[in-house]
N, C-alpha and C. Protein backbone atom coordinates (compact mmCIF):
# COMPACT_ATOMS: atom_id res chain seq x y z
N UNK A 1 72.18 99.05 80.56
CA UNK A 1 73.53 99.01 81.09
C UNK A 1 73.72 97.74 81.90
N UNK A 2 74.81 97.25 81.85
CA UNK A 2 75.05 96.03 82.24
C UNK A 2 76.49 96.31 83.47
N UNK A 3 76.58 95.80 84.72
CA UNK A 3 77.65 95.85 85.62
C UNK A 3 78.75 95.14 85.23
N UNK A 4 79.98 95.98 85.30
CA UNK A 4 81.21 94.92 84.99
C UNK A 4 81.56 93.87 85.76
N UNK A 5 82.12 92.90 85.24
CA UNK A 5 81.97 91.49 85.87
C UNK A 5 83.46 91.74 86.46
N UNK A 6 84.13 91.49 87.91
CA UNK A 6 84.88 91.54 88.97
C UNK A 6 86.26 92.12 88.14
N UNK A 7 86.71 91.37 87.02
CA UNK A 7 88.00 91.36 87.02
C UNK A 7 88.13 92.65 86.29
N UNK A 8 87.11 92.82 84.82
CA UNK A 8 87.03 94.20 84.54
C UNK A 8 86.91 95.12 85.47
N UNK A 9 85.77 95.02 86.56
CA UNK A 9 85.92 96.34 87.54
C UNK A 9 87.20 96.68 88.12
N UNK A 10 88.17 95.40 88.37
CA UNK A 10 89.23 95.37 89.00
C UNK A 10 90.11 96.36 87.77
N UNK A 11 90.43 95.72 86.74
CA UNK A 11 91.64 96.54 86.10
C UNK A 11 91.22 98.21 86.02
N UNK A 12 89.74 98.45 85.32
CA UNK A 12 89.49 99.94 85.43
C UNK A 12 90.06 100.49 86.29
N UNK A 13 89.79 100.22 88.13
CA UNK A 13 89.92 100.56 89.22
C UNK A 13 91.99 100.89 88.63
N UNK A 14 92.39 100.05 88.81
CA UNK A 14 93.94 99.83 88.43
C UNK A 14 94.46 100.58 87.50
N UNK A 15 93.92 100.64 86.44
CA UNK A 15 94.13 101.96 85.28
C UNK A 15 94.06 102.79 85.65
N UNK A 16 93.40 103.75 86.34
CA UNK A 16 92.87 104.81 87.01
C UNK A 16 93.75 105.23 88.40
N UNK A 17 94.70 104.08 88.48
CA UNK A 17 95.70 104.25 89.70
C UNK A 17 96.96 104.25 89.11
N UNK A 18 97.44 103.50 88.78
CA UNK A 18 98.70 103.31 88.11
C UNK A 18 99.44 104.26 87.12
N UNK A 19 100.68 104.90 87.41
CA UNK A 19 101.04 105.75 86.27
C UNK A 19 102.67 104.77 86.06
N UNK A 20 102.83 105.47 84.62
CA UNK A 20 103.87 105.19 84.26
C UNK A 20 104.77 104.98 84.91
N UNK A 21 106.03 103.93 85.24
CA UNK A 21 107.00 103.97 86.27
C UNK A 21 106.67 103.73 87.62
N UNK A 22 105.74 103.47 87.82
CA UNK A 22 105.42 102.54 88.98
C UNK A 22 106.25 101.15 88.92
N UNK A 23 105.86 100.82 90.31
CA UNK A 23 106.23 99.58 90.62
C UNK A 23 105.00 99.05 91.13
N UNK A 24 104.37 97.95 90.30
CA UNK A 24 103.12 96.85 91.08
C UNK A 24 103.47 95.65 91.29
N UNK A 25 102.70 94.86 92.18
CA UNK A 25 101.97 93.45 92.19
C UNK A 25 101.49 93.16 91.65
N UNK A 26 101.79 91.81 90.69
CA UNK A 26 100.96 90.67 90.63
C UNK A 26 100.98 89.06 92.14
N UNK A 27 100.21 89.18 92.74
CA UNK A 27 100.26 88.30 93.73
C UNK A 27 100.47 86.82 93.14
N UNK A 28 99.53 86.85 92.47
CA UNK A 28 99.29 84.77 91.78
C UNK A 28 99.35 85.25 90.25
N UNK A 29 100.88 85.15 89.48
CA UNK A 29 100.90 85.21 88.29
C UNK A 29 100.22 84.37 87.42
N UNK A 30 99.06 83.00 87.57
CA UNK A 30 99.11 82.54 86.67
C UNK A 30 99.45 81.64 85.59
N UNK A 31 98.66 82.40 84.64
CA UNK A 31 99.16 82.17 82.86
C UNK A 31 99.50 83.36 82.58
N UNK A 32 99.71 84.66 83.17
CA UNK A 32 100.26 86.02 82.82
C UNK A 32 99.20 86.81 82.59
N UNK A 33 98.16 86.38 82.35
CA UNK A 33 97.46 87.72 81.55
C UNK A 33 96.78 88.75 82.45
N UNK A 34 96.69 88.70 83.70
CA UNK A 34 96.86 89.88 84.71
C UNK A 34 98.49 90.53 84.81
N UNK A 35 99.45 89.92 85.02
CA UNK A 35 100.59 89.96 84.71
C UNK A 35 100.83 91.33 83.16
N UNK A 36 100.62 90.54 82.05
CA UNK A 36 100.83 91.65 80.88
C UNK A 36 100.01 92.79 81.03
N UNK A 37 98.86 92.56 81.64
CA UNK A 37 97.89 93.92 82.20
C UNK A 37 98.36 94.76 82.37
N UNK A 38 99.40 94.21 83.84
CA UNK A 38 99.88 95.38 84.74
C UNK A 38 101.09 96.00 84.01
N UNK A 39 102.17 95.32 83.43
CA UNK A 39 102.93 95.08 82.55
C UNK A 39 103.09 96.56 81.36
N UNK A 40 101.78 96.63 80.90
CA UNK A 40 101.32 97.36 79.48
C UNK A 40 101.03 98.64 80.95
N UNK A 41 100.74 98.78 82.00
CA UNK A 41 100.32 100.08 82.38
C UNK A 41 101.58 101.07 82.91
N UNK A 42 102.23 99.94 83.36
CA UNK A 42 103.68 100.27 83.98
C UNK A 42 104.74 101.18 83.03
N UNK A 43 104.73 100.99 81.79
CA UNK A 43 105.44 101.57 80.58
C UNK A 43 106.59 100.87 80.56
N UNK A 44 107.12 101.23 79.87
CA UNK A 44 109.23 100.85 79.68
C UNK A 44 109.81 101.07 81.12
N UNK A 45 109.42 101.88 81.82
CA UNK A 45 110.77 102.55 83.16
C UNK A 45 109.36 101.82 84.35
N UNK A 46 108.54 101.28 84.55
CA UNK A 46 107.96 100.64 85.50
C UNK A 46 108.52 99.26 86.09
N UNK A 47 107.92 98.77 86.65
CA UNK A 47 108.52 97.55 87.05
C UNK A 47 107.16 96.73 87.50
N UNK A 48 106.83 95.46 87.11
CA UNK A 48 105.94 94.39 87.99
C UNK A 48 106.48 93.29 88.55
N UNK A 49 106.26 93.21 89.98
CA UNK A 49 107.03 91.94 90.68
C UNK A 49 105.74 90.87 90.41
N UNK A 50 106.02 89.52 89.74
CA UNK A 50 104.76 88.83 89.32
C UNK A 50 105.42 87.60 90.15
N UNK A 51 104.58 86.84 91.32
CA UNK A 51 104.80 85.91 91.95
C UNK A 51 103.67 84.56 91.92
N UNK A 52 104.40 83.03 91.72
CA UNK A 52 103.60 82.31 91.59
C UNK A 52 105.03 81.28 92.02
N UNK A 53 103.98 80.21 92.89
CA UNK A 53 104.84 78.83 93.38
C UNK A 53 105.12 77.71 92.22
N UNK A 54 104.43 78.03 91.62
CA UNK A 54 104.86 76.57 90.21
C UNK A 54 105.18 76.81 89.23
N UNK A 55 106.06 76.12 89.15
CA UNK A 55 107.01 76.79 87.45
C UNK A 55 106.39 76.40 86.27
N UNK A 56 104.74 75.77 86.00
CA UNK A 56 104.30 75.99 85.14
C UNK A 56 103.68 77.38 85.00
N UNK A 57 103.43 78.24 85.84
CA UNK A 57 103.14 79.27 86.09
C UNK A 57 103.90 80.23 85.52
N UNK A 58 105.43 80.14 86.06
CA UNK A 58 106.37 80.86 85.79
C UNK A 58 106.62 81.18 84.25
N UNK A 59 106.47 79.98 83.82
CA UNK A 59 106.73 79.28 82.12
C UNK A 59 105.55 80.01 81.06
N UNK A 60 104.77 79.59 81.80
CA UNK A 60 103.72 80.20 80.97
C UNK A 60 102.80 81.65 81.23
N UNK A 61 103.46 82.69 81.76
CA UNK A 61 103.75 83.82 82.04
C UNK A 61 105.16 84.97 81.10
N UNK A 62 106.25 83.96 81.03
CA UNK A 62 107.45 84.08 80.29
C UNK A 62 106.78 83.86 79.08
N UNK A 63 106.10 83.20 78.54
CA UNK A 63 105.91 83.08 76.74
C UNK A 63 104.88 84.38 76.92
N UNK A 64 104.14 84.38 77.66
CA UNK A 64 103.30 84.81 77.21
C UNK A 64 103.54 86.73 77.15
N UNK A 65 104.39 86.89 77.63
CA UNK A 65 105.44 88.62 77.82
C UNK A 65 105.98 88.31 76.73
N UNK A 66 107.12 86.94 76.59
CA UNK A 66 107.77 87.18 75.62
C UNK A 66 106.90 87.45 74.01
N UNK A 67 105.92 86.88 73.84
CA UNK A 67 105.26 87.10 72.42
C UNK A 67 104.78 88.72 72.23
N UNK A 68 104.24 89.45 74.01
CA UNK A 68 103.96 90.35 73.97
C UNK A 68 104.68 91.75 74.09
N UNK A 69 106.01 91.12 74.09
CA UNK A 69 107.10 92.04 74.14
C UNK A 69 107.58 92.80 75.29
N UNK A 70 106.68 92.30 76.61
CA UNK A 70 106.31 93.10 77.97
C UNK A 70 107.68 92.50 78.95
N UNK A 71 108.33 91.30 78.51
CA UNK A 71 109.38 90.90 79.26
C UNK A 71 109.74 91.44 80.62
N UNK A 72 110.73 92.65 79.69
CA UNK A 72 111.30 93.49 80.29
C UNK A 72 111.03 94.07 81.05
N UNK A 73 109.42 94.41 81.26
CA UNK A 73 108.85 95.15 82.39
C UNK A 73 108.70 94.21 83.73
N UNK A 74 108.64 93.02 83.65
CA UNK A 74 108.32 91.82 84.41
C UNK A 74 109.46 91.39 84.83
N UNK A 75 109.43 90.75 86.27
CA UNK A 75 110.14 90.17 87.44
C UNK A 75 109.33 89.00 87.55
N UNK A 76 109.80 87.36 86.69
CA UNK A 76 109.00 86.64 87.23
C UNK A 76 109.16 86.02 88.38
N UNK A 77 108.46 85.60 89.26
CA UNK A 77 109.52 85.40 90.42
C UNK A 77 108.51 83.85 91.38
N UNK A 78 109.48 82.91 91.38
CA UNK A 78 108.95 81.11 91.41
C UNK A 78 109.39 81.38 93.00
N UNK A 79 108.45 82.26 93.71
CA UNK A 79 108.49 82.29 95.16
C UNK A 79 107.21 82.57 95.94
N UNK A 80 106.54 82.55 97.10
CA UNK A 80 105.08 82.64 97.34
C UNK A 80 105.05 84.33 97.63
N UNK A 81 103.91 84.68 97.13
CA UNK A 81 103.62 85.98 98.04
C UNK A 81 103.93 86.93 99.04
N UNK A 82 103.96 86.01 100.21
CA UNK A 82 104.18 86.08 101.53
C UNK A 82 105.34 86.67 101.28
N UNK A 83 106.59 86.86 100.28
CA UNK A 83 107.93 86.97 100.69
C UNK A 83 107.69 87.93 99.77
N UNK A 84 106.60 89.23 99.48
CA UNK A 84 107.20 90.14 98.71
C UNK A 84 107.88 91.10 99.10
N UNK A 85 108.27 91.43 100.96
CA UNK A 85 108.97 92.24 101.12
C UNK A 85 110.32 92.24 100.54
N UNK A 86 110.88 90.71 100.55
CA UNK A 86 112.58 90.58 100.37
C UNK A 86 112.21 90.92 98.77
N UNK A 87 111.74 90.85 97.75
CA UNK A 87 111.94 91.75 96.33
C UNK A 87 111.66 93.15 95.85
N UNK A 88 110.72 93.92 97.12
CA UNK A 88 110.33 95.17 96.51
C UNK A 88 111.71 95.94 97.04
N UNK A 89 112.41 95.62 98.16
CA UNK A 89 113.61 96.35 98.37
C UNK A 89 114.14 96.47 97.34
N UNK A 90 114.44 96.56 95.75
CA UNK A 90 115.23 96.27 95.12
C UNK A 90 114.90 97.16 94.38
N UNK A 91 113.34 97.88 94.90
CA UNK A 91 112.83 98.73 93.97
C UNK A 91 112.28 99.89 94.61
N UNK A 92 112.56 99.96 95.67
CA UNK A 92 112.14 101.22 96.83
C UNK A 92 112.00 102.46 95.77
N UNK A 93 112.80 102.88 94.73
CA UNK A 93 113.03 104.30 94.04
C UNK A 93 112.01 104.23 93.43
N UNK A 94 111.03 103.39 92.69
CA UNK A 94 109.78 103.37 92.09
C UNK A 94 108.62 103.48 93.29
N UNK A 95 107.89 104.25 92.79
CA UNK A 95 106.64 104.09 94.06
C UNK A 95 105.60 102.71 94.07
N UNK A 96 105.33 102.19 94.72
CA UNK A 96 104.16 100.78 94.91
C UNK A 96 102.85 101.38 95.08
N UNK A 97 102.19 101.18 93.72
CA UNK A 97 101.03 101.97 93.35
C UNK A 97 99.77 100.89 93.78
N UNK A 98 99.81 99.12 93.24
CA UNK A 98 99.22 98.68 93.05
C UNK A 98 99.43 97.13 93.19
N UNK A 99 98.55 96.54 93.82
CA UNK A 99 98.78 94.88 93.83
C UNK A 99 97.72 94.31 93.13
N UNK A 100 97.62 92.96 92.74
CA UNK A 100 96.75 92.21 91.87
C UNK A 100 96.70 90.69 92.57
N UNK A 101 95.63 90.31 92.67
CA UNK A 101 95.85 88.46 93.45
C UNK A 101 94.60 88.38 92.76
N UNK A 102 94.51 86.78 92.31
CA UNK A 102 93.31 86.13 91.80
C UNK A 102 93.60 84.84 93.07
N UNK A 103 93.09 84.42 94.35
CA UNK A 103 92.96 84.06 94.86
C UNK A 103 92.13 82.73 94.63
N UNK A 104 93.04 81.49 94.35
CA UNK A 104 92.39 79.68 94.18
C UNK A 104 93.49 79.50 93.89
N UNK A 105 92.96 78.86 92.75
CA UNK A 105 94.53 77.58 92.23
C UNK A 105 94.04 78.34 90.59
N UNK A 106 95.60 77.70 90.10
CA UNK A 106 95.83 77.68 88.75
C UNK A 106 95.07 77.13 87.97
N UNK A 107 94.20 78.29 86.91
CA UNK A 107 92.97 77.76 86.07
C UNK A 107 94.14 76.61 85.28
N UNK A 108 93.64 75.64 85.28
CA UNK A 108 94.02 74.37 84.06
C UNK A 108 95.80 74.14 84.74
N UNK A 109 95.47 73.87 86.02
CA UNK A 109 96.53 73.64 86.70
C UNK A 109 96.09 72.54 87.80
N UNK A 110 97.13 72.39 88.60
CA UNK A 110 97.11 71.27 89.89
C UNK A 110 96.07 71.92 90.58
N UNK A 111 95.22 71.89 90.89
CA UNK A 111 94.08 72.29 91.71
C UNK A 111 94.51 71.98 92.91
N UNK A 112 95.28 71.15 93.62
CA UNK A 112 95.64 70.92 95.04
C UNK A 112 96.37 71.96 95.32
N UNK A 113 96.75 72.96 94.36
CA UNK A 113 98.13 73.73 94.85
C UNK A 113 96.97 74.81 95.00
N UNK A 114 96.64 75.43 95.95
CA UNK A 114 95.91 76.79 96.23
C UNK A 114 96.59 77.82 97.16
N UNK A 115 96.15 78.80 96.92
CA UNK A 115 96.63 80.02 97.55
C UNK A 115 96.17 79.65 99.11
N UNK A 116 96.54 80.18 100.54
CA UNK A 116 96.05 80.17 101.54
C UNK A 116 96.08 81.35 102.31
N UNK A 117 95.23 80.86 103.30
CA UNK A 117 95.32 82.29 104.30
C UNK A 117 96.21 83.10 104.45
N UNK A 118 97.06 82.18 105.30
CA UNK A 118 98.34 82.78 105.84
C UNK A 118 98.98 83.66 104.82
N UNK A 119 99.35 82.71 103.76
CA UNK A 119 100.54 83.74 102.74
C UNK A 119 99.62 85.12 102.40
N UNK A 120 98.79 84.83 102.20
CA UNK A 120 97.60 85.88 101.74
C UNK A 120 97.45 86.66 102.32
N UNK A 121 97.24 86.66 103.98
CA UNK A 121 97.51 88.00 104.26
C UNK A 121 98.69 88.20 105.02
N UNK A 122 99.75 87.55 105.17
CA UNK A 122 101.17 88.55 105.48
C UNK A 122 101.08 88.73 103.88
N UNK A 123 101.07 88.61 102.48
CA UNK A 123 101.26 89.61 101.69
C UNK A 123 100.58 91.11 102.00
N UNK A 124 99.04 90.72 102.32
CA UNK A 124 98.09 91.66 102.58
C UNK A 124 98.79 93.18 103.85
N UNK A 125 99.18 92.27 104.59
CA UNK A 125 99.75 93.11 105.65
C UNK A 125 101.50 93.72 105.14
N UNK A 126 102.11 93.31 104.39
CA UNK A 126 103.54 93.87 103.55
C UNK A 126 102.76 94.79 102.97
N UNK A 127 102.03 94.81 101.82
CA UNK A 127 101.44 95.63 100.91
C UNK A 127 101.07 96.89 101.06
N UNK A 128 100.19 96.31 102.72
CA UNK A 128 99.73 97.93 103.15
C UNK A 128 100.68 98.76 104.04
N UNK A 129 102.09 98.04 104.40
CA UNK A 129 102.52 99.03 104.89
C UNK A 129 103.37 99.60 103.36
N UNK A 130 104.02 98.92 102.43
CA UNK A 130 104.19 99.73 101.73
C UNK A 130 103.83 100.69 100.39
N UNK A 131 102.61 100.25 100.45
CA UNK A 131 101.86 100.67 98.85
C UNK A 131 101.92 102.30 99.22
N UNK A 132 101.97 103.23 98.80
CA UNK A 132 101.89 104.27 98.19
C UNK A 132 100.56 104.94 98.76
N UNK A 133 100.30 106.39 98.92
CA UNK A 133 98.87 106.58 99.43
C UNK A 133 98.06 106.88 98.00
N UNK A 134 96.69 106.71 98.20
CA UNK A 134 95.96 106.01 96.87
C UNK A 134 96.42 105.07 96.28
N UNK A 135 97.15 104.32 96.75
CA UNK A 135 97.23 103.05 96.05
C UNK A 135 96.38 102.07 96.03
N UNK A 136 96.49 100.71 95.49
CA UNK A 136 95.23 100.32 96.03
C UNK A 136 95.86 98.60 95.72
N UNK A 137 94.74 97.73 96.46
CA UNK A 137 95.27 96.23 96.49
C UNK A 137 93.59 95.37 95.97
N UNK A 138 93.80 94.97 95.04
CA UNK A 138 92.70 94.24 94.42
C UNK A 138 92.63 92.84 94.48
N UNK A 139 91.69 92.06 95.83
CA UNK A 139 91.83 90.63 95.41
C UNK A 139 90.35 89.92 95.04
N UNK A 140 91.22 89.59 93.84
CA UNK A 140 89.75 88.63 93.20
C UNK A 140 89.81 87.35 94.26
N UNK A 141 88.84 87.37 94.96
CA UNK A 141 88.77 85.86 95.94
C UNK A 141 87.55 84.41 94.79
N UNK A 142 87.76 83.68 94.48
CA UNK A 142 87.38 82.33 93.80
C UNK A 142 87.24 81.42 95.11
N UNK A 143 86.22 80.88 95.58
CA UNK A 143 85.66 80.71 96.51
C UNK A 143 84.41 79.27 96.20
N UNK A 144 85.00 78.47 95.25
CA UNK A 144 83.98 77.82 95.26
C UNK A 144 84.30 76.29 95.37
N UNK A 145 85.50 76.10 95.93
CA UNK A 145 85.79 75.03 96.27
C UNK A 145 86.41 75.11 98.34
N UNK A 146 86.28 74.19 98.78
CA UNK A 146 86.87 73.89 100.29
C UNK A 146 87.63 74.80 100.85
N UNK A 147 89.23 74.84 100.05
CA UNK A 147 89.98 75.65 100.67
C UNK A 147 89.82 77.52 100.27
N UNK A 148 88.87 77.52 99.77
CA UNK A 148 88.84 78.98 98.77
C UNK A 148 87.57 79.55 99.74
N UNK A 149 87.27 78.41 100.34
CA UNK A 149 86.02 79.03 101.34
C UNK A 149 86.60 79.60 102.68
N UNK A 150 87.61 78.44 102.88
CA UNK A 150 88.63 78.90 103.91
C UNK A 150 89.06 79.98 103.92
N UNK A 151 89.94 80.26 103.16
CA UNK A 151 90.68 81.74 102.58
C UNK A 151 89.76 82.77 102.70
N UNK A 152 88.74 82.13 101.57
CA UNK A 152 87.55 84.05 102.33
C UNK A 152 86.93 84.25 103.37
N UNK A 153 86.82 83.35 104.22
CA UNK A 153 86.46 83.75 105.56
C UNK A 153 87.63 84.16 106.04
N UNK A 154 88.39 84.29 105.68
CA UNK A 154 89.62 84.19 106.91
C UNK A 154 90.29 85.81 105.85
N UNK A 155 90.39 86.11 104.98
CA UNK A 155 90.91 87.05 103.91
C UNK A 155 89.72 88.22 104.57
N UNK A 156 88.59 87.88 104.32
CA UNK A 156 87.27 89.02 104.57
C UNK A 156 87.66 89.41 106.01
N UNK A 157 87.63 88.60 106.39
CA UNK A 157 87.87 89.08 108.43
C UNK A 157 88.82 89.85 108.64
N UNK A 158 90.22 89.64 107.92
CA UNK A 158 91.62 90.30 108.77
C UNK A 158 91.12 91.63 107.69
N UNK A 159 90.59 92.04 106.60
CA UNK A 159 90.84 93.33 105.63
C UNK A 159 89.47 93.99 106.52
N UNK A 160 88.47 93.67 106.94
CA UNK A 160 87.33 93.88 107.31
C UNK A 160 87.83 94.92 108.41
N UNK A 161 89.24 94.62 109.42
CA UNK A 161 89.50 95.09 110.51
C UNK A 161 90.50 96.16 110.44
N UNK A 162 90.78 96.34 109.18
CA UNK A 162 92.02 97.21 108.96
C UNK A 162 91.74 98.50 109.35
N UNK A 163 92.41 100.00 109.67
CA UNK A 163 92.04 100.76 110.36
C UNK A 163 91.55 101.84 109.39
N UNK A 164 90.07 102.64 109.15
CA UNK A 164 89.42 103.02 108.44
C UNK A 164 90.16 104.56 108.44
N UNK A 165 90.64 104.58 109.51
CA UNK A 165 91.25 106.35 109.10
C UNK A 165 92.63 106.08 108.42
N UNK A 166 93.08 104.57 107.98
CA UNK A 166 94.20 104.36 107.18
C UNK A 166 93.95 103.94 105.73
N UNK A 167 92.88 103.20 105.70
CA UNK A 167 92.22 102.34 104.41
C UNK A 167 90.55 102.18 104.30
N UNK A 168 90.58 102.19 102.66
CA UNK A 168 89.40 102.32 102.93
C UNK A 168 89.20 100.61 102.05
N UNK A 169 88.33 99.90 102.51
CA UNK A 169 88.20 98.80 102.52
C UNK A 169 86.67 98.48 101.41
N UNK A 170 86.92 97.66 100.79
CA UNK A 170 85.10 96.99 99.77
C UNK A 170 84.95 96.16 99.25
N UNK A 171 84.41 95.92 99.17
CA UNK A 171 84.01 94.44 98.60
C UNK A 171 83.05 94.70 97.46
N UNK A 172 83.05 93.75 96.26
CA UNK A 172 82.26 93.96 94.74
C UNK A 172 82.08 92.54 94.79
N UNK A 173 80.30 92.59 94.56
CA UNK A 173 80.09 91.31 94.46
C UNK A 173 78.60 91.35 93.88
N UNK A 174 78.20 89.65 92.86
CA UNK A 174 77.09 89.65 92.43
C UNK A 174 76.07 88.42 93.43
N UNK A 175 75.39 89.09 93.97
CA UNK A 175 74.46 88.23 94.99
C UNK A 175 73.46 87.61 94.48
N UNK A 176 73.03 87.87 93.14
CA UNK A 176 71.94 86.64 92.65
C UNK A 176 72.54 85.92 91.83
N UNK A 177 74.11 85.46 91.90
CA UNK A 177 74.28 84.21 91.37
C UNK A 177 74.77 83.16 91.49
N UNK A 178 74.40 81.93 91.02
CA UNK A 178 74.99 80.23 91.91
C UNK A 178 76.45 80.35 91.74
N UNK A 179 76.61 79.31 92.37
CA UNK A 179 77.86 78.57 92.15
C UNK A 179 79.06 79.28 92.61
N UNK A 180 78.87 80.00 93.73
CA UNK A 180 79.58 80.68 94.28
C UNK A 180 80.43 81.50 93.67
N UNK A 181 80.28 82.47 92.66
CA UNK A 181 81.15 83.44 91.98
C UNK A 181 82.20 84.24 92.59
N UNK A 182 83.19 84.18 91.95
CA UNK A 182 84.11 85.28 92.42
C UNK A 182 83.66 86.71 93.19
N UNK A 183 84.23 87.28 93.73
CA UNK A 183 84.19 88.73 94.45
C UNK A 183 85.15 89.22 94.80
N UNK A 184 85.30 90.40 94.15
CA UNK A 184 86.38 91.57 94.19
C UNK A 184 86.36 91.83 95.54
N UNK A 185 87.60 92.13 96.23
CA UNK A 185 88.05 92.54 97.78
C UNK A 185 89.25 93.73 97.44
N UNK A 186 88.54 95.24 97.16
CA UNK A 186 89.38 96.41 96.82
C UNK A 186 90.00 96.73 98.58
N UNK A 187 91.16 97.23 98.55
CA UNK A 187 91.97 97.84 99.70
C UNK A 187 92.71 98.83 98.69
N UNK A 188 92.35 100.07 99.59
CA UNK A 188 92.76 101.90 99.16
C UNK A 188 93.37 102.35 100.43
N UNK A 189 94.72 102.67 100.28
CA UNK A 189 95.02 103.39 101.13
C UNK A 189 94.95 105.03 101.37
N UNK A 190 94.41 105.60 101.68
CA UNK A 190 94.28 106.81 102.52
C UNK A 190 95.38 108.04 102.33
């Protein structure tokens, strides 16, 4: 038997939460394909708010629903994180089951443009007051460049402190390998 590698553990975890007609997060849309993930779990009457700062992001998120027919389920939205309170109002009648962040920069993108602390966790802190109980917030942290080191020290610390009779907090990670690999950062609310 072999351990699933972060992002698989992540969606299982997410499948296993998510029902039809939800409303989720995607934090850092991408190229979409966490995006159509959430997208395909949500059904026809769900909703995913998918947020990313660069409109190559945006663009190539849009083809990639549109070929998959998931459009309609998707909110793409060319705004940071940090501001997902002002869009989930729009969707209060769906419950907020689930968030998604792949935490760096855009694979085969501007690498200067990275996710940061700050936005990262006032999303972190929006999320948990409104996600749903058993809901849950999944961030893949990518950590192997300067500012991604930043972010997880600073991402690990504020979730590390969250209040245990509210959330239950974990971390998934592979410790015998270089090059600083990704690690799953699960948040469950209570």
């Amino acid at each position: 038997m072999t351990l699933d590698r972060v992002m698989t553990f992540a969606k299982k975890l997410l499948t296993e939460r998510v029902i039809s007609g939800d409303c989720v997060v995607d934090g850092t849309m991408g190229n979409g394909h966490d995006t159509a993930f959430l997208a395909g779990l949500v059904g026809d009457n769900g909703k995913v708010l998918a947020f990313d700062v660069q409109n190559q992001a945006v663009e190539n998120t849009t083809t990639r629903l549109k070929e998959l027919g998931l459009l309609e389920r998707v909110n793409c939205i060319l705004d940071g994180h940090e501001n997902v309170a002002t869009y989930l109002s729009a969707y209060e009648e769906k419950p907020l089951r689930a968030a998604m962040f792949n935490l760096g920069y855009l694979p085969g993108g501007d690498k200067s443009i990275v996710t940061t602390p700050d936005t990262t966790i006032t999303a972190i802190n929006v999320l948990c007051k409104k996600i749903e109980r058993k809901g849950i917030i999944a961030l893949i942290v990518y950590h192997g460049h300067e500012e991604g080191k930043i972010e997880r020290d600073a991402v690990v610390s504020h979730v590390s402190q969250l209040n245990q009779k509210e959330f239950d907090v974990a971390k998934y990670e592979f410790i015998n390998q270089v090059n600083d690999p990704p690690f799953l950062l699960l948040i469950s609310k209570k």
